[in-house]
Protein backbone atom coordinates (compact mmCIF):
# COMPACT_ATOMS: atom_id res chain seq x y z
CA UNK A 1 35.65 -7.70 60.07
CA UNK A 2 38.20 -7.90 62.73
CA UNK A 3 40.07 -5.73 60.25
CA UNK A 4 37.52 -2.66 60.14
CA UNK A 5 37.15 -3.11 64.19
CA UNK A 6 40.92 -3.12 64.99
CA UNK A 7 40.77 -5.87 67.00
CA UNK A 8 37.37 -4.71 68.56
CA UNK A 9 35.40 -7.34 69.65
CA UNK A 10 31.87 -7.45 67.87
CA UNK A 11 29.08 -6.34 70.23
CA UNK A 12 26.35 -8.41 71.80
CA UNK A 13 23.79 -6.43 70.15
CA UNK A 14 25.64 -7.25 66.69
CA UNK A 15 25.28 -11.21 67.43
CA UNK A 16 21.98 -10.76 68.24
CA UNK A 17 20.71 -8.82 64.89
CA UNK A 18 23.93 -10.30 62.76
CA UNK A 19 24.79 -7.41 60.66
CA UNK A 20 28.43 -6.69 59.49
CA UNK A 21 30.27 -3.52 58.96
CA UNK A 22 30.93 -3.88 55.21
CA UNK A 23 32.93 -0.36 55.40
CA UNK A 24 34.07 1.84 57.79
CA UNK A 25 36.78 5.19 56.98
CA UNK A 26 36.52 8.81 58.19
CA UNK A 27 32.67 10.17 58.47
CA UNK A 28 31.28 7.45 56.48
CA UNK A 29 30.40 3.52 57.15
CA UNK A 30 27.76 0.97 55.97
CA UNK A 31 26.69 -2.22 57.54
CA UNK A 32 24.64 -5.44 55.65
CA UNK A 33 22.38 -7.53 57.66
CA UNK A 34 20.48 -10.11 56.09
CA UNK A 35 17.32 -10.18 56.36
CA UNK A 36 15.34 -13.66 58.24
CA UNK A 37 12.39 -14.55 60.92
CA UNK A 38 13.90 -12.80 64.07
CA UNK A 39 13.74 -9.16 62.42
CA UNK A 40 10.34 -9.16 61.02
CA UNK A 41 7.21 -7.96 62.66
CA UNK A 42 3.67 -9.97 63.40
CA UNK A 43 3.05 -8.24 59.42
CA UNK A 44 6.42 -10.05 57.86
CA UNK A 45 8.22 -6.70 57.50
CA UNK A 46 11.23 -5.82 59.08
CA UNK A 47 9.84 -4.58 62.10
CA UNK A 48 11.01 -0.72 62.79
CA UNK A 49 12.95 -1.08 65.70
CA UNK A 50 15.09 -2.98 63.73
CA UNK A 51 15.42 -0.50 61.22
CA UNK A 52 16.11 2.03 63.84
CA UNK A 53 18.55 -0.03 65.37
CA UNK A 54 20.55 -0.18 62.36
CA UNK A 55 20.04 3.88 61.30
CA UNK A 56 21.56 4.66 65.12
CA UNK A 57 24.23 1.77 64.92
CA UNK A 58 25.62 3.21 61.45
CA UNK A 59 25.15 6.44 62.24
CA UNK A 60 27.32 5.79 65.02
CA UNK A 61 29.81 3.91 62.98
CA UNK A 62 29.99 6.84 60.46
CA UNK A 63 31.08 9.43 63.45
CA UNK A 64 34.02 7.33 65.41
CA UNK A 65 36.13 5.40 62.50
CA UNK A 66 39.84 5.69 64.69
CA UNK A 67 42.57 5.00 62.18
CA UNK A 68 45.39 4.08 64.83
CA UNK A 69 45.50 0.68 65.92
CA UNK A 70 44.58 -0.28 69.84
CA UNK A 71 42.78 2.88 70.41
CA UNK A 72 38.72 3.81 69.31
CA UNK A 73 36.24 7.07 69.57
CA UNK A 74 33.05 6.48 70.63
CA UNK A 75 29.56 8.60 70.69
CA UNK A 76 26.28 8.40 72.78
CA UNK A 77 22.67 9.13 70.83
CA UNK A 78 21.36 12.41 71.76
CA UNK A 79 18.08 12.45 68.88
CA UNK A 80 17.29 10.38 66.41
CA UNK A 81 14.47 11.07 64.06
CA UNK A 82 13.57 8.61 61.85
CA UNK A 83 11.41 8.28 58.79
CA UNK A 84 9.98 5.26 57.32
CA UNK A 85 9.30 5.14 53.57
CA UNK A 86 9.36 1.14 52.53
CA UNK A 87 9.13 -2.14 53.97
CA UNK A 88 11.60 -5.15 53.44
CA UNK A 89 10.79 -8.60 53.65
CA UNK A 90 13.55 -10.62 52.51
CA UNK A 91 17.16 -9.91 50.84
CA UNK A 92 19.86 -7.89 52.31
CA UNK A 93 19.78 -4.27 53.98
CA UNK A 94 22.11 -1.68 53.17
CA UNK A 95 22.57 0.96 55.65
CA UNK A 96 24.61 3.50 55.27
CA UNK A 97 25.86 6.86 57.52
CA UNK A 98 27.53 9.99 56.92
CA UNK A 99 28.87 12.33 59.21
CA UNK A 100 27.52 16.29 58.45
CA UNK A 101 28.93 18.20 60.70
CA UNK A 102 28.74 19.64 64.00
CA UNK A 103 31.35 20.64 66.64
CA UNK A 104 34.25 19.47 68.33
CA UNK A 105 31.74 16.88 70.78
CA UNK A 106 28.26 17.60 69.53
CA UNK A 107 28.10 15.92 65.71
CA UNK A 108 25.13 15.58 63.28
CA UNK A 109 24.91 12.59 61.38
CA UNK A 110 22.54 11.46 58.24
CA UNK A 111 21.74 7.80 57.62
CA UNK A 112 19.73 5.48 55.11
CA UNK A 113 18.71 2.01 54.69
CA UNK A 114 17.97 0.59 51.02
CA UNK A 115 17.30 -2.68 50.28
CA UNK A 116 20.39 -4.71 48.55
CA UNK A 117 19.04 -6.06 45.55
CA UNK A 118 16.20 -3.46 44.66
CA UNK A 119 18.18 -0.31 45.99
CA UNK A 120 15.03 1.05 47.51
CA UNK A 121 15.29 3.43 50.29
CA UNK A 122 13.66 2.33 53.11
CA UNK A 123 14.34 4.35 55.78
CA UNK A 124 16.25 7.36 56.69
CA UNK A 125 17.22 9.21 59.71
CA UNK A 126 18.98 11.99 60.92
CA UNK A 127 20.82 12.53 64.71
CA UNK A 128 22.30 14.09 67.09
CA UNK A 129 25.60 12.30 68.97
CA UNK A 130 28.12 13.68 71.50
CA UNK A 131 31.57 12.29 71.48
CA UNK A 132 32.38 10.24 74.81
CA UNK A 133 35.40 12.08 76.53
CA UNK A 134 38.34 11.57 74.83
CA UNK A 135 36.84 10.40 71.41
CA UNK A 136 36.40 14.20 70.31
CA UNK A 137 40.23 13.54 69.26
CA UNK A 138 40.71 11.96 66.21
CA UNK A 139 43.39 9.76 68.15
CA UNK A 140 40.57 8.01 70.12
CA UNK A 141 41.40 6.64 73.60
CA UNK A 142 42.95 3.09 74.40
CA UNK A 143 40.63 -0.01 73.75
């Protein structure tokens, strides 16, 4: 992973739910998180603010891949709006962004969760980002 981050140290936030960039090149990514007892709900489901979590993480990922080494883009979450259409209880997730379009620091972004081994979509989500200054450049800014 260091490899996909250049260097980047991995985030609190990604200890604490354990997923892994998987992929990561211009206006696409995907993370996998495997699925155990601190991400499901008082039903045993993934709870949704998990799910969300991942949709805004990716979708994230998907807007600010920086291919020159020491330096990184970065966005903040305008919207999000998210729509739930399955439940996971155990396996792997599989979420995956793509960038749409948008302009030089305003970007649109559309993301989806399936599950790994059944490939159904369960969850999707589309937002709004603005670039952080200096991450509107491809180049990025130091790390």
């Amino acid at each position: 992973m260091d490899d996909l981050l250049n260097g980047e140290p991995e985030s609190g936030f990604q200890r604490l739910l354990g997923y892994a960039v998987s992929r990561w090149e211009e206006g696409e990514a995907e993370l996998l998180m495997s699925i155990d007892d601190r991400h499901l709900n008082r039903a045993g489901v993934v709870h949704g603010g998990v799910l969300v979590a991942l949709l805004d993480t990716i979708s994230g990922f998907s807007a600010t891949y920086c291919p020159f080494p020491g330096r990184v883009r970065r966005v903040v979450t305008l919207s999000l709006s998210t729509s739930f259409l399955g439940q996971a209880r155990t396996g792997t997730l599989v979420a995956t962004g793509r960038l749409r379009g948008g302009g030089r620091k305003i970007i649109g972004v559309a993301a989806e969760i399936r599950h790994g081994d059944t490939g159904a979509l369960i969850a999707t989500s589309e937002g709004m980002f603005k670039y952080r200054p200096g991450s509107e450049n491809r180049e990025g800014t130091e790390l």
